[in-house]
ModelCIF file with pLDDT and N, C-alpha, C, O atoms, coordinates in Angstrom:
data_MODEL
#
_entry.id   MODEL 
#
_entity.id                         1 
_entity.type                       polymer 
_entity.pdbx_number_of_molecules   1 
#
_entity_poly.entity_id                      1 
_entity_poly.type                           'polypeptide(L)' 
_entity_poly.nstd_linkage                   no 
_entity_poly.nstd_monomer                   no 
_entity_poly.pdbx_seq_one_letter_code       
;(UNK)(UNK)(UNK)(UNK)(UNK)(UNK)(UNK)(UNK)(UNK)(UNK)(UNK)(UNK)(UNK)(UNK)(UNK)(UNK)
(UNK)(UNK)(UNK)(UNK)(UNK)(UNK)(UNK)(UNK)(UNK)(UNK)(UNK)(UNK)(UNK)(UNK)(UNK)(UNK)
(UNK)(UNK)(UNK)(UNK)(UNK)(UNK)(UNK)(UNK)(UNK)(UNK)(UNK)(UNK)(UNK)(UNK)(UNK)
;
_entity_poly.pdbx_seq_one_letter_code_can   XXXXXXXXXXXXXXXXXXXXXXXXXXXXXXXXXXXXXXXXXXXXXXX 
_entity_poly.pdbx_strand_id                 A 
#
loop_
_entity_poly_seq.entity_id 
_entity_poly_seq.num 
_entity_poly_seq.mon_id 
_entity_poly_seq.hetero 
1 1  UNK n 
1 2  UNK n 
1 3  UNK n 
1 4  UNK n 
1 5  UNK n 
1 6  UNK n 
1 7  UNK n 
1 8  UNK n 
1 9  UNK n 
1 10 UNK n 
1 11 UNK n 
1 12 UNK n 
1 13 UNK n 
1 14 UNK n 
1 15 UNK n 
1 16 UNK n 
1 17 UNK n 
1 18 UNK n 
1 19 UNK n 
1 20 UNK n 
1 21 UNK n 
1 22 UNK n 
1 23 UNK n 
1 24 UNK n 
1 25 UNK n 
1 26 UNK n 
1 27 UNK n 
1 28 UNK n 
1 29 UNK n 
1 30 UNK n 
1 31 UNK n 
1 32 UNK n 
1 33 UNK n 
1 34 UNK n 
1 35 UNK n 
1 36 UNK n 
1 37 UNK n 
1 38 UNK n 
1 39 UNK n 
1 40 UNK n 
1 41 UNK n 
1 42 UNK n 
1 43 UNK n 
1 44 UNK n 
1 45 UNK n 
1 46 UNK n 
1 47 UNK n 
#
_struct_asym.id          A 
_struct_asym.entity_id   1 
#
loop_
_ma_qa_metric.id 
_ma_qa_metric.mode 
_ma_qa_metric.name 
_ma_qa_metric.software_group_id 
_ma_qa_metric.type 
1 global pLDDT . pLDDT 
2 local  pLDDT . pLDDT 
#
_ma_qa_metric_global.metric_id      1 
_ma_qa_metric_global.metric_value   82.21 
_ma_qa_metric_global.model_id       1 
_ma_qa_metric_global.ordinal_id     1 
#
loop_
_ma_qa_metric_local.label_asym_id 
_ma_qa_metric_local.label_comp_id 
_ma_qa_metric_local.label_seq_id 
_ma_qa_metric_local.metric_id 
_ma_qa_metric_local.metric_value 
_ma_qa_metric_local.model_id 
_ma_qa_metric_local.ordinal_id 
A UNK 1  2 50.00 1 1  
A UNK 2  2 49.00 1 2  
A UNK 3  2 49.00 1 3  
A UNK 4  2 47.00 1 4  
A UNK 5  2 44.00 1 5  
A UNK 6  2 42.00 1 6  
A UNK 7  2 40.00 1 7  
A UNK 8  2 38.00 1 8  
A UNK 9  2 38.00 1 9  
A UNK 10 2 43.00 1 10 
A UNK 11 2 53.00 1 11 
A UNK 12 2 64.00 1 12 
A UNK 13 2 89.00 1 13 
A UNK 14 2 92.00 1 14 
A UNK 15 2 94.00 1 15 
A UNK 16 2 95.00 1 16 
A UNK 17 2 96.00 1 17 
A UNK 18 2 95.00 1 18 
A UNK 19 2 93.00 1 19 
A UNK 20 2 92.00 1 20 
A UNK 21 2 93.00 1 21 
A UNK 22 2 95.00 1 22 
A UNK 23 2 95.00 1 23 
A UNK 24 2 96.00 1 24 
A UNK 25 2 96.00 1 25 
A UNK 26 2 96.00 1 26 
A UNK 27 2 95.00 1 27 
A UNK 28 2 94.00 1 28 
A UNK 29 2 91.00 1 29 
A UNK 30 2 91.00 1 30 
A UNK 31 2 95.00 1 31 
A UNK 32 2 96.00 1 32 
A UNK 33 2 97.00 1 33 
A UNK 34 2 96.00 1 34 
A UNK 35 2 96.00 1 35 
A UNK 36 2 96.00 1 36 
A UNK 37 2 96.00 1 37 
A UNK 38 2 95.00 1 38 
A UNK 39 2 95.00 1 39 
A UNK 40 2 95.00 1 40 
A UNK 41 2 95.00 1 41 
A UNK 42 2 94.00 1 42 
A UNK 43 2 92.00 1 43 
A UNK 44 2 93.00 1 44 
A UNK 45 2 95.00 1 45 
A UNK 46 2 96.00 1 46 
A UNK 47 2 97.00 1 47 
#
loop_
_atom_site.group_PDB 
_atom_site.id 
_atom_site.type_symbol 
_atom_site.label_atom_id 
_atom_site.label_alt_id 
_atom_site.label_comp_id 
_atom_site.label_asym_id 
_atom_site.label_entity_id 
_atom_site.label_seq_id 
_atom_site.pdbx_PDB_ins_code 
_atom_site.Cartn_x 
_atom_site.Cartn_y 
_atom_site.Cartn_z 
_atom_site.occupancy 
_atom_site.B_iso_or_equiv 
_atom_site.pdbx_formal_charge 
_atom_site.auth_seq_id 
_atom_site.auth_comp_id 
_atom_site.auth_asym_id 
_atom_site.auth_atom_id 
_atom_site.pdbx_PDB_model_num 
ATOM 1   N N  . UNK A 1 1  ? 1.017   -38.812 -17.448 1.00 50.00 ? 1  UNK A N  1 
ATOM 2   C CA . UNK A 1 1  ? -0.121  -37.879 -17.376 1.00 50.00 ? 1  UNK A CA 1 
ATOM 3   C C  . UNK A 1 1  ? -0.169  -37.172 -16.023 1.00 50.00 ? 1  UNK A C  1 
ATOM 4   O O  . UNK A 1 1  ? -0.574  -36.019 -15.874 1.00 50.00 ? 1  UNK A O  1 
ATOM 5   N N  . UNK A 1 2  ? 0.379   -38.144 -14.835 1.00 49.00 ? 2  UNK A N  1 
ATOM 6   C CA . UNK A 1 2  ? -0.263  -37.454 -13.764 1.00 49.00 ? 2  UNK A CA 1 
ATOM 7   C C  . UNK A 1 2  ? 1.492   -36.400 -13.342 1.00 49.00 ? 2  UNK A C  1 
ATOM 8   O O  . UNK A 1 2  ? 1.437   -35.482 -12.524 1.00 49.00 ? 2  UNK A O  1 
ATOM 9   N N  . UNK A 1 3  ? 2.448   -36.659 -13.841 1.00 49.00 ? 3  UNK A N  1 
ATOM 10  C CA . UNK A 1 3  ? 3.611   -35.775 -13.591 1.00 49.00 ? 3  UNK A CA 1 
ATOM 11  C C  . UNK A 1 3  ? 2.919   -34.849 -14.693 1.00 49.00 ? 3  UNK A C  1 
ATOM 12  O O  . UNK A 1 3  ? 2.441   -33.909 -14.059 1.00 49.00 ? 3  UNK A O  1 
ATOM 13  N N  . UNK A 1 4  ? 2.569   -34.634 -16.432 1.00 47.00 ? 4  UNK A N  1 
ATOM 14  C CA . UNK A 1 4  ? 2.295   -33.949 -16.342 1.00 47.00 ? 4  UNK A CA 1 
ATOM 15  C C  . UNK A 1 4  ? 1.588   -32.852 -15.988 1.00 47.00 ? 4  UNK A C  1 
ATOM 16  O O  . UNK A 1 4  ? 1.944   -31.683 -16.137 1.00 47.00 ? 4  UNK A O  1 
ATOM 17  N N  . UNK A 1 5  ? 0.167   -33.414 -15.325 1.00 44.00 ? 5  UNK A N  1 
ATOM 18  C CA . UNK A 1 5  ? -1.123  -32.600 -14.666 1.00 44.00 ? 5  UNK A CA 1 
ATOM 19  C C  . UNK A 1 5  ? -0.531  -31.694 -13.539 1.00 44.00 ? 5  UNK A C  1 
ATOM 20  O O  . UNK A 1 5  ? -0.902  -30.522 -13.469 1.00 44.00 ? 5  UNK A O  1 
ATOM 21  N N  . UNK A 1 6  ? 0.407   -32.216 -12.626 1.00 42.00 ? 6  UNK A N  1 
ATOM 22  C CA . UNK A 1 6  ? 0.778   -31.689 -11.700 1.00 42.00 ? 6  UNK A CA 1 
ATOM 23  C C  . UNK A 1 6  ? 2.138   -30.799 -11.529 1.00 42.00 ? 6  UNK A C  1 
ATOM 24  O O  . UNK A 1 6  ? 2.712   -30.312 -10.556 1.00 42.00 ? 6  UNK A O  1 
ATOM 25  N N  . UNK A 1 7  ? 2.375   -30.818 -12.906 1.00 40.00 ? 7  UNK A N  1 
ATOM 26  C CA . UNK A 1 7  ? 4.024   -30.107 -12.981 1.00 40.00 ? 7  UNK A CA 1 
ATOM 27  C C  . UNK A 1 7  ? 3.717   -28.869 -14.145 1.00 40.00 ? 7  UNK A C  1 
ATOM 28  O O  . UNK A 1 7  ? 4.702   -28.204 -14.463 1.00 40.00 ? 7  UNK A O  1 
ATOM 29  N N  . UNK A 1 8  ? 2.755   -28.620 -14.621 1.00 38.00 ? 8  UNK A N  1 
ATOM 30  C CA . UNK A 1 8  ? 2.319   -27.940 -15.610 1.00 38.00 ? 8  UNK A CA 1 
ATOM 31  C C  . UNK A 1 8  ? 1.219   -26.482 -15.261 1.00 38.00 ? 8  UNK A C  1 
ATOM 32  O O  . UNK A 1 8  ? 1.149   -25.298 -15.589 1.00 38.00 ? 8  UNK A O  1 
ATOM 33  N N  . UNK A 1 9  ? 0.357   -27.620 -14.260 1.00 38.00 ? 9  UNK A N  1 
ATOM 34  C CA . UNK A 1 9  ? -0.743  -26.304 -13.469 1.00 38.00 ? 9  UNK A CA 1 
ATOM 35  C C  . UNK A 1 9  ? -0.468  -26.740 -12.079 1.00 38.00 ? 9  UNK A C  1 
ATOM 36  O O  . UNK A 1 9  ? -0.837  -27.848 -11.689 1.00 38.00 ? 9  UNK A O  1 
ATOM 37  N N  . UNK A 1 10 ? 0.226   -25.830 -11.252 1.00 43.00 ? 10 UNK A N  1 
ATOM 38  C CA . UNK A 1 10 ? 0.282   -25.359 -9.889  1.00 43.00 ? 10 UNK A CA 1 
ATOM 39  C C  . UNK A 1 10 ? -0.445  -24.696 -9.013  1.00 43.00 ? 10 UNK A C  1 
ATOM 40  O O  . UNK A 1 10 ? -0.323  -23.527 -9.380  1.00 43.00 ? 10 UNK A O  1 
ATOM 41  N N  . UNK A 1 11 ? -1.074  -24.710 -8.153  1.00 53.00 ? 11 UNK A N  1 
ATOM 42  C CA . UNK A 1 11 ? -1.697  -23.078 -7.012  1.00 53.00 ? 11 UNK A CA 1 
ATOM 43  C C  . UNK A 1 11 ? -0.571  -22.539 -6.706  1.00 53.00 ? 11 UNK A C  1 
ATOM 44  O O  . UNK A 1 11 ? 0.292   -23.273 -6.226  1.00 53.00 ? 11 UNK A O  1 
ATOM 45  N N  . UNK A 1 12 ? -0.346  -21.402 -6.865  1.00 64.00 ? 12 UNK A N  1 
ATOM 46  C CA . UNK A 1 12 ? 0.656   -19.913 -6.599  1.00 64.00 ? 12 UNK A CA 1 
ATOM 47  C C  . UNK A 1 12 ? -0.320  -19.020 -6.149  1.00 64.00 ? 12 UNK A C  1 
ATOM 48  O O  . UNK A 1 12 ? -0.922  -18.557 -7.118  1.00 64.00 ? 12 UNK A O  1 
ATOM 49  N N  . UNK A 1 13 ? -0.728  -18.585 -5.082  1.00 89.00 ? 13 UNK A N  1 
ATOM 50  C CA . UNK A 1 13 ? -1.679  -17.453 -5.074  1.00 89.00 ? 13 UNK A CA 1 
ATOM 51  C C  . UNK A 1 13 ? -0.847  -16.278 -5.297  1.00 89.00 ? 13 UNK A C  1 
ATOM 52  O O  . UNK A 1 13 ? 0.379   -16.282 -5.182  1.00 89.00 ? 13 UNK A O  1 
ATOM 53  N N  . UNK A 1 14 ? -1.815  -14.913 -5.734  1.00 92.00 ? 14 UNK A N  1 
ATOM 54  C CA . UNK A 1 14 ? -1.141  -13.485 -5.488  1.00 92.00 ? 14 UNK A CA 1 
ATOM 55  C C  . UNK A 1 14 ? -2.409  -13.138 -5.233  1.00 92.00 ? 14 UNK A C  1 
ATOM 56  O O  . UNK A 1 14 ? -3.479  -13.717 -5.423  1.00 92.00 ? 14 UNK A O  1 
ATOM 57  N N  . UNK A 1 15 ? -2.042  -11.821 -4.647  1.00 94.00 ? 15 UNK A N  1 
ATOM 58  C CA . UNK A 1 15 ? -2.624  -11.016 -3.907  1.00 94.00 ? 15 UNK A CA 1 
ATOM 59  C C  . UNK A 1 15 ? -3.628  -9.491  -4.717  1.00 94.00 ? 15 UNK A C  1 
ATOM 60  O O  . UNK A 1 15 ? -3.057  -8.833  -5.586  1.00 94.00 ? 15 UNK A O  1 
ATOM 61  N N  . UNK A 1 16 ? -4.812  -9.191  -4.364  1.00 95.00 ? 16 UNK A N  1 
ATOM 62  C CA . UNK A 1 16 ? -5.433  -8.114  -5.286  1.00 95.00 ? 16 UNK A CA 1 
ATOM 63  C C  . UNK A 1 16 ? -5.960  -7.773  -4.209  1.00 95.00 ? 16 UNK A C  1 
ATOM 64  O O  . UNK A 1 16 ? -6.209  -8.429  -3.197  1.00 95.00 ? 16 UNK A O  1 
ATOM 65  N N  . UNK A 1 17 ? -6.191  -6.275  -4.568  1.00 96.00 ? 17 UNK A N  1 
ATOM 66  C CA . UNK A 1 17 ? -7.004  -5.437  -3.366  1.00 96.00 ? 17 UNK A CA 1 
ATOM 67  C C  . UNK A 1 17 ? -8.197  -5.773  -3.856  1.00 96.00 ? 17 UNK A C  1 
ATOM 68  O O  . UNK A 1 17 ? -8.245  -5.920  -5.077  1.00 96.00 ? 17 UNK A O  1 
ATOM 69  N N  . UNK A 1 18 ? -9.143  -5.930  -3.260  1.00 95.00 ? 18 UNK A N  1 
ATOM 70  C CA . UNK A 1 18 ? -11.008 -5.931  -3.591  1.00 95.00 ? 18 UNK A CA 1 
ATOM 71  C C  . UNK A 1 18 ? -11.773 -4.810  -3.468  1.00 95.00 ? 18 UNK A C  1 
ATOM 72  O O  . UNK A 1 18 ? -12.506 -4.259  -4.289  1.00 95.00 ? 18 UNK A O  1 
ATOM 73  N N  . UNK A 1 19 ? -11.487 -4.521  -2.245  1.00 93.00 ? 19 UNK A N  1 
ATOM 74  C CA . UNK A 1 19 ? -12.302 -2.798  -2.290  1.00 93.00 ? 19 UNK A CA 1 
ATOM 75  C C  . UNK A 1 19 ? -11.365 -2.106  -1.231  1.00 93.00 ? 19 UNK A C  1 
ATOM 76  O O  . UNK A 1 19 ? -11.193 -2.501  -0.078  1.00 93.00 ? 19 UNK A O  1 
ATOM 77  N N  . UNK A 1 20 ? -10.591 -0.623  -2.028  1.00 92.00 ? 20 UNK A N  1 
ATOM 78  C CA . UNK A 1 20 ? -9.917  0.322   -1.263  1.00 92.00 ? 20 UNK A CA 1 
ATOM 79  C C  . UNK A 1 20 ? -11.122 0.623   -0.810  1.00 92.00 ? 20 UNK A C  1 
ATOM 80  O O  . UNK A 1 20 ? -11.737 1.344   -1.596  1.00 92.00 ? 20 UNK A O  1 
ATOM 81  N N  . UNK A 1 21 ? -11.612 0.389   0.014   1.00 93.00 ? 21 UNK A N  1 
ATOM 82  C CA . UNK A 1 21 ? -12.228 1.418   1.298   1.00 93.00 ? 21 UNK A CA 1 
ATOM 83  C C  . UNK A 1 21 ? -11.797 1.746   2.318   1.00 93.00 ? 21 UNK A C  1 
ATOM 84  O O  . UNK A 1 21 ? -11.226 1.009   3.121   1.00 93.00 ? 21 UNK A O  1 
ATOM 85  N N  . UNK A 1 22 ? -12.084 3.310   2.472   1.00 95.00 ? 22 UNK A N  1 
ATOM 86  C CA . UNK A 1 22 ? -11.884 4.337   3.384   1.00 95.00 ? 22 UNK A CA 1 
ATOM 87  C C  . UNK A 1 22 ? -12.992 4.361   4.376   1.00 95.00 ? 22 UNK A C  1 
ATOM 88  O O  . UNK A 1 22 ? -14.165 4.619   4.105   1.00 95.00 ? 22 UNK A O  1 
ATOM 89  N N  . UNK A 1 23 ? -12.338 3.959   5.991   1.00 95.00 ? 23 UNK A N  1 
ATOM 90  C CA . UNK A 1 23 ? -12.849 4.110   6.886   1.00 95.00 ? 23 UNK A CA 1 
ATOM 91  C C  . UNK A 1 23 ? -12.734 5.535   7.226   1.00 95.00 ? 23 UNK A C  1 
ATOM 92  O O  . UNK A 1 23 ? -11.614 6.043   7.280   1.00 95.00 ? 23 UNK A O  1 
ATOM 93  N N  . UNK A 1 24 ? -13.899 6.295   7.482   1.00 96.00 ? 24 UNK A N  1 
ATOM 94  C CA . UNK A 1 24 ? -13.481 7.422   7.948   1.00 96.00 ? 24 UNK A CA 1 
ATOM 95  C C  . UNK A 1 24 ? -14.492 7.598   9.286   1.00 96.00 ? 24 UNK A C  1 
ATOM 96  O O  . UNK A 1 24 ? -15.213 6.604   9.376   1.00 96.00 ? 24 UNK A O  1 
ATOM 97  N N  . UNK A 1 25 ? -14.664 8.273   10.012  1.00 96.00 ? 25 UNK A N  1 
ATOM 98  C CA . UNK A 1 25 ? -15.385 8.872   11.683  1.00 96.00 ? 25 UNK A CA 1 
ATOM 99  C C  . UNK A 1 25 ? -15.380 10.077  11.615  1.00 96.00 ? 25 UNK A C  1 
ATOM 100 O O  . UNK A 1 25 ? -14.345 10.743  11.638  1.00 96.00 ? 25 UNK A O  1 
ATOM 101 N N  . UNK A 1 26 ? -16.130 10.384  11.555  1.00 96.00 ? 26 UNK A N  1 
ATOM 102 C CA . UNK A 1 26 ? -16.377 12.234  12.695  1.00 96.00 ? 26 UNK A CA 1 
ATOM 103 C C  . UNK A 1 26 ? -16.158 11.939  13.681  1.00 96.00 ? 26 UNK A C  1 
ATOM 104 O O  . UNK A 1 26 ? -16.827 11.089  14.268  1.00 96.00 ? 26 UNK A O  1 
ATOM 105 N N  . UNK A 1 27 ? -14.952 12.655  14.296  1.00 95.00 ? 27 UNK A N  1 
ATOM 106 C CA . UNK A 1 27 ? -14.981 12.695  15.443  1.00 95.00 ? 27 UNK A CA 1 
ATOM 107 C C  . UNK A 1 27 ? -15.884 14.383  16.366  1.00 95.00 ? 27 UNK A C  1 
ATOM 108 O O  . UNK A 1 27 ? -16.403 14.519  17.474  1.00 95.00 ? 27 UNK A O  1 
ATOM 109 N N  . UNK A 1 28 ? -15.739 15.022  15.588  1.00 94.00 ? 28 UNK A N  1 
ATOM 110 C CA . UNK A 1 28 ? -17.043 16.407  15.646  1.00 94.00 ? 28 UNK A CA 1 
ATOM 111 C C  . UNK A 1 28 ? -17.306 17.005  14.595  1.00 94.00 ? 28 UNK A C  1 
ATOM 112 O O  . UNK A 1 28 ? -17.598 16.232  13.683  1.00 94.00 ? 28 UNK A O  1 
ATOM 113 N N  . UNK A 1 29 ? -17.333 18.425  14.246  1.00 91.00 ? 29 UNK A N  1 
ATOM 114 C CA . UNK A 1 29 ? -17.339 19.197  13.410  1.00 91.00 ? 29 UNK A CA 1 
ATOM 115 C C  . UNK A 1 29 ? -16.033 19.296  12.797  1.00 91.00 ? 29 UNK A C  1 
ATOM 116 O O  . UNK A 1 29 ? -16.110 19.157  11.576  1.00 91.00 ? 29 UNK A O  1 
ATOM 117 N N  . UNK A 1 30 ? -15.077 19.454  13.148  1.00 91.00 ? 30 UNK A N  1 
ATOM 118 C CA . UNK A 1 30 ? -13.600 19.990  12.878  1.00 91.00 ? 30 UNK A CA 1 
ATOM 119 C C  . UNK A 1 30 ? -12.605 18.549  12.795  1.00 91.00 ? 30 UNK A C  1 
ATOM 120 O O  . UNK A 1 30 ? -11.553 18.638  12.161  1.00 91.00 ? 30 UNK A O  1 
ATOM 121 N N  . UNK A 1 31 ? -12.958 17.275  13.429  1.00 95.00 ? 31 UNK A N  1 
ATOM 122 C CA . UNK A 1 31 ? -11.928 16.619  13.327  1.00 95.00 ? 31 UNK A CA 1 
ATOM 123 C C  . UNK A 1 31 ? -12.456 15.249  13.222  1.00 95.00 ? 31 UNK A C  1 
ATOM 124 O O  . UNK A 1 31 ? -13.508 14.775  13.653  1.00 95.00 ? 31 UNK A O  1 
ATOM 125 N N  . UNK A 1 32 ? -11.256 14.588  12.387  1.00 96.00 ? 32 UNK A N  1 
ATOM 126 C CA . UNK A 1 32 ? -11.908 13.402  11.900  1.00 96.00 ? 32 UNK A CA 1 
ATOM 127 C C  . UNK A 1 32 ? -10.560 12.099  11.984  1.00 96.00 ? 32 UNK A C  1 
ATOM 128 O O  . UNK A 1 32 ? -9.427  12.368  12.385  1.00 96.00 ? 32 UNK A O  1 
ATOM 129 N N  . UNK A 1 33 ? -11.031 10.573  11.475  1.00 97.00 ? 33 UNK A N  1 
ATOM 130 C CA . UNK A 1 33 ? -10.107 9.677   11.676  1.00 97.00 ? 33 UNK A CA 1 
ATOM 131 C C  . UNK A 1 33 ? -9.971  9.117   10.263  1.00 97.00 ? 33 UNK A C  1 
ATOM 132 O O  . UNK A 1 33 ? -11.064 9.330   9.737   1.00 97.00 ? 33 UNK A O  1 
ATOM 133 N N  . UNK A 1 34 ? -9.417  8.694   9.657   1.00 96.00 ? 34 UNK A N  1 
ATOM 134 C CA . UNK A 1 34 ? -9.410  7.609   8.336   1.00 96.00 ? 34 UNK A CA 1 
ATOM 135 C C  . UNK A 1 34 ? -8.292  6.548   8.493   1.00 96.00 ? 34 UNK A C  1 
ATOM 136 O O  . UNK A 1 34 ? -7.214  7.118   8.663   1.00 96.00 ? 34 UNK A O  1 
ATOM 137 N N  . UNK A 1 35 ? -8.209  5.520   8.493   1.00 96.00 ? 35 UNK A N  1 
ATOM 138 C CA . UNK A 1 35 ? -7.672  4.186   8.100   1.00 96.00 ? 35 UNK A CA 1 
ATOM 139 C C  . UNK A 1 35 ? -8.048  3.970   6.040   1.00 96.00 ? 35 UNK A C  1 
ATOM 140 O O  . UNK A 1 35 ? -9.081  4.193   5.410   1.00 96.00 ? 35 UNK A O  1 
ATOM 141 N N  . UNK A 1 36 ? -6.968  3.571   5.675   1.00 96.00 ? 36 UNK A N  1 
ATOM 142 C CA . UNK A 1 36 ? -6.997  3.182   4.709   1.00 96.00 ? 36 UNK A CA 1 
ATOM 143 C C  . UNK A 1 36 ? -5.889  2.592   4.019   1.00 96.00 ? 36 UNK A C  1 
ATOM 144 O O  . UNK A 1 36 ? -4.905  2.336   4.713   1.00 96.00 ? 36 UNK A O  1 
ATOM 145 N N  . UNK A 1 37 ? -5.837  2.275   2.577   1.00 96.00 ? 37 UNK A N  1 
ATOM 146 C CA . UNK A 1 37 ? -4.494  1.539   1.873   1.00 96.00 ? 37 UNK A CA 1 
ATOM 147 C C  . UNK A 1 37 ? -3.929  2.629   1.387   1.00 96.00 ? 37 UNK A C  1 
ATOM 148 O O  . UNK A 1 37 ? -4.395  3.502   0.655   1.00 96.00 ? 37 UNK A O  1 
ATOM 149 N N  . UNK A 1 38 ? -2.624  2.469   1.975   1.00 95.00 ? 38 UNK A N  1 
ATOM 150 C CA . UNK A 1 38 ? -2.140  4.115   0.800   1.00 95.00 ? 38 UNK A CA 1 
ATOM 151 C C  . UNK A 1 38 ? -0.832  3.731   -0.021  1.00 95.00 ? 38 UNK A C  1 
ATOM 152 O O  . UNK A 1 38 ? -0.169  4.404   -0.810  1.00 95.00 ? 38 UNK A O  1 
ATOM 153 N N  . UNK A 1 39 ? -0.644  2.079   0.549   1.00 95.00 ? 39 UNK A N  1 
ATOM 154 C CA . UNK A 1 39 ? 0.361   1.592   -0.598  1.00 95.00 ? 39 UNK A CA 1 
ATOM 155 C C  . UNK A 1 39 ? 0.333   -0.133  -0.586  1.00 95.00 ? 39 UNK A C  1 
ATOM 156 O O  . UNK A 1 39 ? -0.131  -0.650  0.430   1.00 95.00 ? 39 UNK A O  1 
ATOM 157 N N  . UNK A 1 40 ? 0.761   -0.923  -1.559  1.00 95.00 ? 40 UNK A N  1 
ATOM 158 C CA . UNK A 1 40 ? 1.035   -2.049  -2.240  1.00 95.00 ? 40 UNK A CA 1 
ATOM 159 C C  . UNK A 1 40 ? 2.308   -2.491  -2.504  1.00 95.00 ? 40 UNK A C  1 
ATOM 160 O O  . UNK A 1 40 ? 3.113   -1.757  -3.078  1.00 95.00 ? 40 UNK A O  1 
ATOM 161 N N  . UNK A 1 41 ? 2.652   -3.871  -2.069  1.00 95.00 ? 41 UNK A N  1 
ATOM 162 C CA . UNK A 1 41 ? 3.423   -4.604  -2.964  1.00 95.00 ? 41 UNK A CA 1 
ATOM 163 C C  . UNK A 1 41 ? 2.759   -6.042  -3.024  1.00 95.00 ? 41 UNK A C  1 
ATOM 164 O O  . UNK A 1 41 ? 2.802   -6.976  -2.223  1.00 95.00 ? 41 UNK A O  1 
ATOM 165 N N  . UNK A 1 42 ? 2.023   -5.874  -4.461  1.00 94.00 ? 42 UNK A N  1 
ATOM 166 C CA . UNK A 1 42 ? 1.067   -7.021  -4.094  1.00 94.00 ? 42 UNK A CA 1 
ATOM 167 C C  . UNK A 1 42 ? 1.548   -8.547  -4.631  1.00 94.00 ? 42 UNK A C  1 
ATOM 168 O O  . UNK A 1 42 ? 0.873   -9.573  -4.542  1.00 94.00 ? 42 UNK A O  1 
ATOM 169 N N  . UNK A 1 43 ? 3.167   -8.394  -5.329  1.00 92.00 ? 43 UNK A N  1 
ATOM 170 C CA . UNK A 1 43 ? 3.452   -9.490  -5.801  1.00 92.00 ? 43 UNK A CA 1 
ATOM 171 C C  . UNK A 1 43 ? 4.765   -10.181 -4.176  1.00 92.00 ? 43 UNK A C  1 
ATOM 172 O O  . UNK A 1 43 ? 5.390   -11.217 -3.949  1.00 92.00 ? 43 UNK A O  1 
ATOM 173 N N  . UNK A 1 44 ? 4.633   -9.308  -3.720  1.00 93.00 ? 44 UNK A N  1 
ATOM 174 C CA . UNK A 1 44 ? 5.084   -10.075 -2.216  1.00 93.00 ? 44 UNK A CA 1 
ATOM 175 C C  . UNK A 1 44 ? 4.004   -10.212 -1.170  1.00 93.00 ? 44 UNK A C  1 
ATOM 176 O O  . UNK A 1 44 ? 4.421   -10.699 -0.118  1.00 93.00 ? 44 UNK A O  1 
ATOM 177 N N  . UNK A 1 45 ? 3.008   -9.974  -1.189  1.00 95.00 ? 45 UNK A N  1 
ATOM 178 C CA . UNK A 1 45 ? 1.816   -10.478 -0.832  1.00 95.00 ? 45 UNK A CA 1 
ATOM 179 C C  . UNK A 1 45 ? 1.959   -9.076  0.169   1.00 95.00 ? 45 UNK A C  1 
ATOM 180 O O  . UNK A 1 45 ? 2.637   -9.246  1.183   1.00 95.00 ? 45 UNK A O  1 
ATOM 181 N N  . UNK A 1 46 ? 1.464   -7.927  -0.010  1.00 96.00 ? 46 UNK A N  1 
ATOM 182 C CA . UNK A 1 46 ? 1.737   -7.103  1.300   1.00 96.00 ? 46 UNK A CA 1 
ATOM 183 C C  . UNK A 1 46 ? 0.945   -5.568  0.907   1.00 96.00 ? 46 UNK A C  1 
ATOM 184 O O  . UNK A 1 46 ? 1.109   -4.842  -0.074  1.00 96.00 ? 46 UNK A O  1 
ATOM 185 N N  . UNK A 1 47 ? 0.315   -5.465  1.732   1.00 97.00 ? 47 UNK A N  1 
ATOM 186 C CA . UNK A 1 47 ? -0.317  -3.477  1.614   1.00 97.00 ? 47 UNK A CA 1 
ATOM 187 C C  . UNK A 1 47 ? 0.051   -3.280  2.882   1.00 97.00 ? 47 UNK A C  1 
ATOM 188 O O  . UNK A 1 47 ? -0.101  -2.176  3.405   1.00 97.00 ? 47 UNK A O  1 
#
């Protein structure tokens, strides 16, 4: 029982974005900053 409990269900985490949010700033009228995700590879654990 206990080889099977433990050979059957494992922890493997992967990875999910939760919230794309866009940092953005005024920096004045005319110019500005943004940080954000603009790409994924979420089955190697990585944005």
């Amino acid at each position: 029982i206990l080889s099977m409990a433990t050979s059957v269900f494992a922890v493997a985490p992967t990875m999910e974005i939760v919230e794309d949010n866009v940092c953005k700033i005024d920096l004045n009228d005319a110019s500005t900053f943004e940080k954000k995700i603009v790409a994924s590879n979420l089955e190697n654990h990585q944005v």
